[in-house]
PDB file of N, CA and C in Angstrom:
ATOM      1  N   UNK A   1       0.840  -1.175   0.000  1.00  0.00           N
ATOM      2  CA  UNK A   1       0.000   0.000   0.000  1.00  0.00           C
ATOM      3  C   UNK A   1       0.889   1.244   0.000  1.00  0.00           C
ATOM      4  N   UNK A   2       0.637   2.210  -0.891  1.00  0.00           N
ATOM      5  CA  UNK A   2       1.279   3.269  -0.599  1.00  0.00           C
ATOM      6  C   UNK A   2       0.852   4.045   0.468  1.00  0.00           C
ATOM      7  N   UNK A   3       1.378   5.213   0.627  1.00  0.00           N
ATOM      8  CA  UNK A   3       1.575   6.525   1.455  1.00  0.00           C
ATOM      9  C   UNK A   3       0.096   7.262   1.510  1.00  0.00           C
ATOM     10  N   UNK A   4       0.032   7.323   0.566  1.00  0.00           N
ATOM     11  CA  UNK A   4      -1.357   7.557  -0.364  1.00  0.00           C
ATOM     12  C   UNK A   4      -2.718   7.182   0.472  1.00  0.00           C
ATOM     13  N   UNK A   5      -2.712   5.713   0.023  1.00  0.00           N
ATOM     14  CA  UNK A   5      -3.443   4.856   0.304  1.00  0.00           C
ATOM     15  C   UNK A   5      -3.645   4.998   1.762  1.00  0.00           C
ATOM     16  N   UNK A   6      -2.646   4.619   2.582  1.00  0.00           N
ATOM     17  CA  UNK A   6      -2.391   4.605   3.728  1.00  0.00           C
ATOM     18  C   UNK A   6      -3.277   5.793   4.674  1.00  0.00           C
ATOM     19  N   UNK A   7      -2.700   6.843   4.115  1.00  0.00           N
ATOM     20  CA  UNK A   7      -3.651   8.395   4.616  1.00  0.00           C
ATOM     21  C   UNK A   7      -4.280   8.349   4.631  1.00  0.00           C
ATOM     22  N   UNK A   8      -5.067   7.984   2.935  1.00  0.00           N
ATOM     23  CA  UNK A   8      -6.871   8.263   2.765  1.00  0.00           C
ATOM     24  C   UNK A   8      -7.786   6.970   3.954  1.00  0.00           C
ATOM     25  N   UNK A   9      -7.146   5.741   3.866  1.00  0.00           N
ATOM     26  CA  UNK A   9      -7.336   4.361   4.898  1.00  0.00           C
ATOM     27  C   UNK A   9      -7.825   5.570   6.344  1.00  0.00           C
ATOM     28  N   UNK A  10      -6.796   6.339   6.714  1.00  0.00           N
ATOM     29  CA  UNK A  10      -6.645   6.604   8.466  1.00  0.00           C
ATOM     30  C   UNK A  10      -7.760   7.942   7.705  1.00  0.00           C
ATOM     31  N   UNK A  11      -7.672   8.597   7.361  1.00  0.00           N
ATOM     32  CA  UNK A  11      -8.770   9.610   6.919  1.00  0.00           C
ATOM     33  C   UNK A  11     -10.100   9.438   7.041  1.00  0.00           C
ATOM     34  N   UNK A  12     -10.654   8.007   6.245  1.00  0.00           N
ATOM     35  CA  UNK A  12     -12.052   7.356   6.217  1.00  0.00           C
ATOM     36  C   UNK A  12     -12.102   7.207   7.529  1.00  0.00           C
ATOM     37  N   UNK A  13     -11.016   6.256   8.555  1.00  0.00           N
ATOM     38  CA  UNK A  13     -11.880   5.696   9.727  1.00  0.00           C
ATOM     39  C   UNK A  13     -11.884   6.538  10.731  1.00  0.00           C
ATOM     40  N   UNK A  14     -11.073   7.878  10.527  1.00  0.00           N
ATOM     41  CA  UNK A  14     -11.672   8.896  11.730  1.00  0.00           C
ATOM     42  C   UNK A  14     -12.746   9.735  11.117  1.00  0.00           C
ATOM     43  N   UNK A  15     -13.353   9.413   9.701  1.00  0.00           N
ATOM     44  CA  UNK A  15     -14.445   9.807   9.183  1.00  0.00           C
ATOM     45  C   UNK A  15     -15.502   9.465   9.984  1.00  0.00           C
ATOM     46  N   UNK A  16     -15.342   7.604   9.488  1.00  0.00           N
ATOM     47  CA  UNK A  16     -16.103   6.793  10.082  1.00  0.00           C
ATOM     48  C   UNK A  16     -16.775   7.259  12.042  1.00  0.00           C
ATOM     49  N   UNK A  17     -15.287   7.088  12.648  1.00  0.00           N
ATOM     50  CA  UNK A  17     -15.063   7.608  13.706  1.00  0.00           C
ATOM     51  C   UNK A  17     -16.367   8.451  14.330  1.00  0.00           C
ATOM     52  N   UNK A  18     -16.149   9.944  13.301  1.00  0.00           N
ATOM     53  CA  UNK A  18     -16.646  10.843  13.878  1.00  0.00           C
ATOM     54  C   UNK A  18     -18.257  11.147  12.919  1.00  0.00           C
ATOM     55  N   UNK A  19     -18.339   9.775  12.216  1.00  0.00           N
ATOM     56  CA  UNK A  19     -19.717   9.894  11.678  1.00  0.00           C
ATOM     57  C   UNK A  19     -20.202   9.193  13.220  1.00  0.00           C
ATOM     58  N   UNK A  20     -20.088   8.448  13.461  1.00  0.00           N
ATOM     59  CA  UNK A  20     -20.603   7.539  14.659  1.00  0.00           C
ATOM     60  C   UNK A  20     -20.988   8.272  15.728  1.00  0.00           C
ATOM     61  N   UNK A  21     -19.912   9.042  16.219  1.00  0.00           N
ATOM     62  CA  UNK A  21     -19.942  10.183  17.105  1.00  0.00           C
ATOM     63  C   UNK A  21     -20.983  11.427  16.921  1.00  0.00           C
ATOM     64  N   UNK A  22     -21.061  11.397  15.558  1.00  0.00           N
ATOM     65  CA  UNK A  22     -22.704  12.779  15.228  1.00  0.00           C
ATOM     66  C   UNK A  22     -23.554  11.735  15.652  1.00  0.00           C
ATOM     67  N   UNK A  23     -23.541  10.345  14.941  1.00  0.00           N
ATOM     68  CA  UNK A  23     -24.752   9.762  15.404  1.00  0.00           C
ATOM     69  C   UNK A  23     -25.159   9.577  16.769  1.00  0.00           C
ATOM     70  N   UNK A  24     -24.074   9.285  17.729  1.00  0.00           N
ATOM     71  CA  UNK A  24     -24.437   9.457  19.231  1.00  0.00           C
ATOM     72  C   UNK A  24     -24.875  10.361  19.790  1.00  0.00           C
ATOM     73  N   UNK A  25     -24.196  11.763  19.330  1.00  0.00           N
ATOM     74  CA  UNK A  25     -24.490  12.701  19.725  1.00  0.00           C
ATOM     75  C   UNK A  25     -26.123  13.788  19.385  1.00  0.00           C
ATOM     76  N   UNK A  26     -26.339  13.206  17.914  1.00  0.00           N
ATOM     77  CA  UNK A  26     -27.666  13.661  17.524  1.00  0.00           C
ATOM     78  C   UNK A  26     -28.858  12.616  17.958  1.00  0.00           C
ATOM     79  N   UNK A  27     -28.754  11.393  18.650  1.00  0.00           N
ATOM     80  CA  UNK A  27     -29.438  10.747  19.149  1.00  0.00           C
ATOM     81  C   UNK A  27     -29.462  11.183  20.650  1.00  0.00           C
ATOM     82  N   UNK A  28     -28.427  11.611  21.172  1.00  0.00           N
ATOM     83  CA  UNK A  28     -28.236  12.163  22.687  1.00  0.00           C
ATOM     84  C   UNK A  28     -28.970  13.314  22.744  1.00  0.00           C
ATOM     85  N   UNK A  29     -29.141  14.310  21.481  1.00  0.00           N
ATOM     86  CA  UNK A  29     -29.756  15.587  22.041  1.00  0.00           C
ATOM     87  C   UNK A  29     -31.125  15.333  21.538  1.00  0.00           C
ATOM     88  N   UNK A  30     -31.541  14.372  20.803  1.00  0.00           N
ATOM     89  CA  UNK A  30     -32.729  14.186  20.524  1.00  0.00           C
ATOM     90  C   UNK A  30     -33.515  13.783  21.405  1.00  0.00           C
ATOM     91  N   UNK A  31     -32.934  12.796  22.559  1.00  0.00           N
ATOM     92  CA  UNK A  31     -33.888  12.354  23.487  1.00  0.00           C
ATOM     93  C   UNK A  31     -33.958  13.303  24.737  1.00  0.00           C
ATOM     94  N   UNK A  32     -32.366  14.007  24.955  1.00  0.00           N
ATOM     95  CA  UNK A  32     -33.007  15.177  25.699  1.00  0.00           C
ATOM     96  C   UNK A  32     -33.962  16.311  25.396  1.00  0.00           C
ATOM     97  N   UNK A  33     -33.947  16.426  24.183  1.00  0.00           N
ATOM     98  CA  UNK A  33     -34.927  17.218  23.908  1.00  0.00           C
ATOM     99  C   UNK A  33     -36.086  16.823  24.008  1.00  0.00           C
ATOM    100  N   UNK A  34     -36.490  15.189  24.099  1.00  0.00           N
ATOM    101  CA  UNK A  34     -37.928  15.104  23.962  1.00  0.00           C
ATOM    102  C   UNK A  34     -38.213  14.895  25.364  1.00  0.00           C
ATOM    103  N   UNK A  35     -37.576  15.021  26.118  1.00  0.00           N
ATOM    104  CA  UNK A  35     -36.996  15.213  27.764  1.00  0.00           C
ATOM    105  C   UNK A  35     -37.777  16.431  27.892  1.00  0.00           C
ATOM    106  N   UNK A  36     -37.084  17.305  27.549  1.00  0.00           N
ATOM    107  CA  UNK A  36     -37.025  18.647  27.823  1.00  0.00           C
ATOM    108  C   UNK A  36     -38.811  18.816  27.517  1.00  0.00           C
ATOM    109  N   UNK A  37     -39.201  18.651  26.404  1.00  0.00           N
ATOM    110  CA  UNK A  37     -40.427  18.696  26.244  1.00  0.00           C
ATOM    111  C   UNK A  37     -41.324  17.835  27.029  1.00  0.00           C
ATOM    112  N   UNK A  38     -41.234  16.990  27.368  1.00  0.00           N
ATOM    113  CA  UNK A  38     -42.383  16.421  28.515  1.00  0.00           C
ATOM    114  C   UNK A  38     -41.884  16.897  29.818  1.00  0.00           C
ATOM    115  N   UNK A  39     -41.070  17.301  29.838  1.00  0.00           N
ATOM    116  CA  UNK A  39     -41.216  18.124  31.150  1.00  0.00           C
ATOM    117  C   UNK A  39     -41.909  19.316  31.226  1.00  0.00           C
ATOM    118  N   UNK A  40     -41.961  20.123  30.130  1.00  0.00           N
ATOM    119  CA  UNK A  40     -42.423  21.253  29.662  1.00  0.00           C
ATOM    120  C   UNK A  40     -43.958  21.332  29.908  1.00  0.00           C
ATOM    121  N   UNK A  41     -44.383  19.988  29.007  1.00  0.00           N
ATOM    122  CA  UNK A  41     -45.966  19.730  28.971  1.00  0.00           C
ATOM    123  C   UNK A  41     -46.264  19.039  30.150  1.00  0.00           C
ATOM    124  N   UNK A  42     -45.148  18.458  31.256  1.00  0.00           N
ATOM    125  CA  UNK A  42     -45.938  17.920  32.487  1.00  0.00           C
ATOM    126  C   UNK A  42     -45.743  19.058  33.626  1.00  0.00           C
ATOM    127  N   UNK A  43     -45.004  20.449  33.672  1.00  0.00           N
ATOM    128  CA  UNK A  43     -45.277  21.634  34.280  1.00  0.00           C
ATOM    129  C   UNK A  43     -46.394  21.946  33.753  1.00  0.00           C
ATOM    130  N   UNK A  44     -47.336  22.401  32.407  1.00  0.00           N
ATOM    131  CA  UNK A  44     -48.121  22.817  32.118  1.00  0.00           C
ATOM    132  C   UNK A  44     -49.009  22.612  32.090  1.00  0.00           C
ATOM    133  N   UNK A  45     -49.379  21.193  32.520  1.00  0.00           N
ATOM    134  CA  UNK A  45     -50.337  20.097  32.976  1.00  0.00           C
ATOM    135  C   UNK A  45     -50.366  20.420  34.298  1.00  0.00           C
ATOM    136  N   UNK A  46     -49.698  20.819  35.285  1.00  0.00           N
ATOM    137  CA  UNK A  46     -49.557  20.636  37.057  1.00  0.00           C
ATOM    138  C   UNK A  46     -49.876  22.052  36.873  1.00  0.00           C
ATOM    139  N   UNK A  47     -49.388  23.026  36.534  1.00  0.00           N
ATOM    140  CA  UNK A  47     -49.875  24.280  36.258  1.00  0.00           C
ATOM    141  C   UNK A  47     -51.529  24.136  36.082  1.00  0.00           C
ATOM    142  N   UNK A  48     -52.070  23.631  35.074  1.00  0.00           N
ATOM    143  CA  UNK A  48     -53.437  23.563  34.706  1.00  0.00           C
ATOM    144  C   UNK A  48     -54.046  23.186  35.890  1.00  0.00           C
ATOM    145  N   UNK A  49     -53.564  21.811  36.592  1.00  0.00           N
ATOM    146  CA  UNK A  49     -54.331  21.712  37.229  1.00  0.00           C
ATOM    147  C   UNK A  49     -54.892  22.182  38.705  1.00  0.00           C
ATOM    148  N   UNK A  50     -53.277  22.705  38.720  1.00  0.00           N
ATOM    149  CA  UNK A  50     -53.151  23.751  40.373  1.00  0.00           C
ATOM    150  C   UNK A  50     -54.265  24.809  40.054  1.00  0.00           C
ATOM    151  N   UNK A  51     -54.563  25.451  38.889  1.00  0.00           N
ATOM    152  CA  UNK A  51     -55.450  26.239  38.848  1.00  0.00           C
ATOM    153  C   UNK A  51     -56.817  25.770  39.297  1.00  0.00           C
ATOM    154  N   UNK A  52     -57.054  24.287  38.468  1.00  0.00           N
ATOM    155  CA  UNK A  52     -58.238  24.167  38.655  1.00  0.00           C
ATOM    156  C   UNK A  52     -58.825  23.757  40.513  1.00  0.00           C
ATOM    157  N   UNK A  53     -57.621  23.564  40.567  1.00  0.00           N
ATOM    158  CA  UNK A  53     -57.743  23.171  42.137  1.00  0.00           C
ATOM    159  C   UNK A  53     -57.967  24.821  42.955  1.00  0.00           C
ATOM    160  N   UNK A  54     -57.301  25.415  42.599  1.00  0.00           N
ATOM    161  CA  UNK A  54     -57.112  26.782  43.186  1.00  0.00           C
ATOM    162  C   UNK A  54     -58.734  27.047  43.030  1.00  0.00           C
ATOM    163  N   UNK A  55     -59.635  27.232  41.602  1.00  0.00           N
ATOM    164  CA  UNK A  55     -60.694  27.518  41.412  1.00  0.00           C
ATOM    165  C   UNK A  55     -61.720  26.414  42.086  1.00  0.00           C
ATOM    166  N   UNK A  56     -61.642  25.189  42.755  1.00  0.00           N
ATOM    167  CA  UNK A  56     -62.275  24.774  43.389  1.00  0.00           C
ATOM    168  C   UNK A  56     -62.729  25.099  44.833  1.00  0.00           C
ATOM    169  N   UNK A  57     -61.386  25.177  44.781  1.00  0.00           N
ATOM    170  CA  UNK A  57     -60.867  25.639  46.665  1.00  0.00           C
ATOM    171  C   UNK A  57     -61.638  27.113  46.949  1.00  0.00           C
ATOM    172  N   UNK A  58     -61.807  28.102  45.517  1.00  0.00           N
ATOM    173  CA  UNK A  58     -62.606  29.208  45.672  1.00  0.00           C
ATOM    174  C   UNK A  58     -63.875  28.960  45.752  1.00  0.00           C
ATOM    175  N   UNK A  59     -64.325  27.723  45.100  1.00  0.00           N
ATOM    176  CA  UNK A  59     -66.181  27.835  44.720  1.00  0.00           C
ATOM    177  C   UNK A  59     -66.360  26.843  46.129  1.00  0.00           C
ATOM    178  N   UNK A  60     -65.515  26.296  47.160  1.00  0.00           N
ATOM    179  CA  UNK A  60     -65.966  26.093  48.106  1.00  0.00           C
ATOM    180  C   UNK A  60     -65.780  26.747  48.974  1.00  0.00           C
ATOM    181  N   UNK A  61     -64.697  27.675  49.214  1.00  0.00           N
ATOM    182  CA  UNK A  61     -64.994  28.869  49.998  1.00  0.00           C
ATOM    183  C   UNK A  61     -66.074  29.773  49.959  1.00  0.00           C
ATOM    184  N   UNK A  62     -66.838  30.094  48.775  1.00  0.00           N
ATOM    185  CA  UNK A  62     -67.933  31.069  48.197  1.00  0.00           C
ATOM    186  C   UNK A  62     -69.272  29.953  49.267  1.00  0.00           C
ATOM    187  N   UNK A  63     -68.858  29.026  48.766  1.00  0.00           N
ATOM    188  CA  UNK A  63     -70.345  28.053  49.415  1.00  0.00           C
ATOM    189  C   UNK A  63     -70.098  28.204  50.502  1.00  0.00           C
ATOM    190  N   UNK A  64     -69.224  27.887  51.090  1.00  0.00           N
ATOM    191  CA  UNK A  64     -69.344  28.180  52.749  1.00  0.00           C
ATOM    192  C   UNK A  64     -69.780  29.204  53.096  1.00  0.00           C
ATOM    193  N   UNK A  65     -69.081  30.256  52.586  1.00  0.00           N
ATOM    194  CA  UNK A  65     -69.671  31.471  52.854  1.00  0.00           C
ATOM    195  C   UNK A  65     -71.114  31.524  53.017  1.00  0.00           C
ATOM    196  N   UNK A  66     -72.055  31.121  51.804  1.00  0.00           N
ATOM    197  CA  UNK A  66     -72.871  31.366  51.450  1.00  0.00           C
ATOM    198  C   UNK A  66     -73.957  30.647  52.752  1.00  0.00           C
ATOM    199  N   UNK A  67     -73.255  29.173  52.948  1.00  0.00           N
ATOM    200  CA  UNK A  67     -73.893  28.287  53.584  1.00  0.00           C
ATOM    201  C   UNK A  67     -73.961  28.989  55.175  1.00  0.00           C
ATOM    202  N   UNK A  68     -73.107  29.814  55.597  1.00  0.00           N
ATOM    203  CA  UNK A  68     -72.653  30.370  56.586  1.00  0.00           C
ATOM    204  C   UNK A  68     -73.989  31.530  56.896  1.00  0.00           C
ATOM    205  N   UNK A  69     -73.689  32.173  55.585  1.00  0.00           N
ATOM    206  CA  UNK A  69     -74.315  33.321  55.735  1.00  0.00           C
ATOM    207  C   UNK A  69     -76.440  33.182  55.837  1.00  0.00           C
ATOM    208  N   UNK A  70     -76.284  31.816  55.530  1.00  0.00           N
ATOM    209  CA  UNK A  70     -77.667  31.819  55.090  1.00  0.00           C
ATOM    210  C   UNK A  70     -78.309  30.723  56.641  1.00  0.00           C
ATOM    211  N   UNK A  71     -77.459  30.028  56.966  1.00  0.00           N
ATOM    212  CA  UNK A  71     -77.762  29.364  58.405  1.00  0.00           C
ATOM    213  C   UNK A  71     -77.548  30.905  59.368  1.00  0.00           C
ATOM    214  N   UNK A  72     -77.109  31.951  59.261  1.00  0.00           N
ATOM    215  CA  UNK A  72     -77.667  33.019  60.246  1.00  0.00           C
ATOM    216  C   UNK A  72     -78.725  33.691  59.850  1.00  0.00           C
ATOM    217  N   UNK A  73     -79.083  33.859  58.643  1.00  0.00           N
ATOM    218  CA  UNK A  73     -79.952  34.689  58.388  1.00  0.00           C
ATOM    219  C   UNK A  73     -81.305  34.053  58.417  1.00  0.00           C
ATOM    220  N   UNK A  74     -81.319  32.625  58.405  1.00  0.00           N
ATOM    221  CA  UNK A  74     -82.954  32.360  58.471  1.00  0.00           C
ATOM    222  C   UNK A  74     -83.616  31.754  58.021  1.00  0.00           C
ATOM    223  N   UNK A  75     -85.110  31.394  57.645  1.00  0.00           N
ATOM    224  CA  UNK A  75     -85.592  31.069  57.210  1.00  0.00           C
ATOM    225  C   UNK A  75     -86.440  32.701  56.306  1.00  0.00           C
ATOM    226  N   UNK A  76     -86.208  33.872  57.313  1.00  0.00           N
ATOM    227  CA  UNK A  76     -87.419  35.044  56.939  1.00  0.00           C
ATOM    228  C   UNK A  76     -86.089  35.620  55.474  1.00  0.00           C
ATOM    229  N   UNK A  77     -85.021  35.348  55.513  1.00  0.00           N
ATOM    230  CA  UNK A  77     -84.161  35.623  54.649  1.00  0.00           C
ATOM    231  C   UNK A  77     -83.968  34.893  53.570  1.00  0.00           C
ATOM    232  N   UNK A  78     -84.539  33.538  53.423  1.00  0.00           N
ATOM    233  CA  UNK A  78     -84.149  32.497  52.544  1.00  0.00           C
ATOM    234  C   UNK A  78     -84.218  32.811  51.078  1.00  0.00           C
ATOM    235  N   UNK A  79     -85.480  33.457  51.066  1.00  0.00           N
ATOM    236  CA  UNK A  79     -85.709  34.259  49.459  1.00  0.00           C
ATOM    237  C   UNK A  79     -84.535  35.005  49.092  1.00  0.00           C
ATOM    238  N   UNK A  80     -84.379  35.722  49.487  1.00  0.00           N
ATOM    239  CA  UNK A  80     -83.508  36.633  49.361  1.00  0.00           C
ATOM    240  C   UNK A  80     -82.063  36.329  48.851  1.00  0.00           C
ATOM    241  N   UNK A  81     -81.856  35.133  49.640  1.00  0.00           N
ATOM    242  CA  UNK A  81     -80.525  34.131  48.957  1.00  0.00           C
ATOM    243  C   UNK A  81     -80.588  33.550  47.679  1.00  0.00           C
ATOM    244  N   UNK A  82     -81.897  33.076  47.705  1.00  0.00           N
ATOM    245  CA  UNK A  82     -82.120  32.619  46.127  1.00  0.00           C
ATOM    246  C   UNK A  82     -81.856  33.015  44.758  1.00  0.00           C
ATOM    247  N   UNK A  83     -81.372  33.926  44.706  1.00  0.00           N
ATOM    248  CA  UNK A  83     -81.047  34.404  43.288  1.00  0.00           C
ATOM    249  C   UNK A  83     -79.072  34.672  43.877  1.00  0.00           C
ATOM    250  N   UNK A  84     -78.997  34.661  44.745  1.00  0.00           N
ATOM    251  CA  UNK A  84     -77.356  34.938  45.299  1.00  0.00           C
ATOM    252  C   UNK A  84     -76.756  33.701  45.017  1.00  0.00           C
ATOM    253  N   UNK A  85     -77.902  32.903  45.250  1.00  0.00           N
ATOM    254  CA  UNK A  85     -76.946  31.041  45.642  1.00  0.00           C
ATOM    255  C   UNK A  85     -76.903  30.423  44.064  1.00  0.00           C
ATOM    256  N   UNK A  86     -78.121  30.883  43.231  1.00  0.00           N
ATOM    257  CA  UNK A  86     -78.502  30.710  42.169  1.00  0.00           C
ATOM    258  C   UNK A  86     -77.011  30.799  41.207  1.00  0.00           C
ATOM    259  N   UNK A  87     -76.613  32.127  41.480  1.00  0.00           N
ATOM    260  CA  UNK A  87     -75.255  31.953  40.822  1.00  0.00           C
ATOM    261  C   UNK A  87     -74.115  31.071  40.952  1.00  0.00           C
ATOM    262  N   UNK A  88     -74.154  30.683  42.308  1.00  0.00           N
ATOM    263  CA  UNK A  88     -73.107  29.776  43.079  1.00  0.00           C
ATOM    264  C   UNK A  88     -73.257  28.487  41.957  1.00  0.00           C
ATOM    265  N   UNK A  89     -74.515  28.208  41.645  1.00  0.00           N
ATOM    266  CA  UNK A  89     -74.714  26.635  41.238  1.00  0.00           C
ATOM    267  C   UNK A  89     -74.870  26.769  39.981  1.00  0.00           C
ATOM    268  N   UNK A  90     -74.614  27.948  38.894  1.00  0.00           N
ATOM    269  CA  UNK A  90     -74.510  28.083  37.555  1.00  0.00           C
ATOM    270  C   UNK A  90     -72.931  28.192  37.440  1.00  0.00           C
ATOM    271  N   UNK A  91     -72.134  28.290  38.398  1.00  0.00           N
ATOM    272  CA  UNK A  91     -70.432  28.796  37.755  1.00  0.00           C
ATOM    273  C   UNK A  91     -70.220  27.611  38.166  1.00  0.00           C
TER     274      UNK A  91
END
């Protein structure tokens, strides 16, 4: 084999080499990235749902309230709640 030969030989296999090496490496950032993204969408999911929890935790505070306010006021008051509570049980 010549000199030649010899070079282009060691040339290809740190070709080879460092084709292998993109491939590890573009498979490495590919799965962190799809990493990166379900983490993304499982904050934004816990996000969603802290809200909805947050907005529960409000429409049972409102009822208590309501339930509160309406065990002092009566029976001579009860009407009067009726269109107040009315909203409670449409939101």
């Amino acid at each position: 084999m010549s000199l030649v030969d010899l070079l282009k030989e060691k040339i290809e296999k740190q070709l080879a080499a460092y084709d292998e090496q993109l491939e590890a490496a573009q498979a490495d950032a590919k799965a962190k990235k799809a990493k990166a993204e379900a983490d993304v969408a499982g904050a934004e999911l816990e996000e969603e749902f802290l809200s909805q929890i947050n907005d529960l935790k409000d429409k049972i505070a409102e009822g208590q309230a309501y339930l509160n306010e309406l065990t002092e006021a009566g029976e001579d008051k009860a009407d009067e709640f009726k269109a107040k509570i009315a909203s409670f049980f449409d939101s």
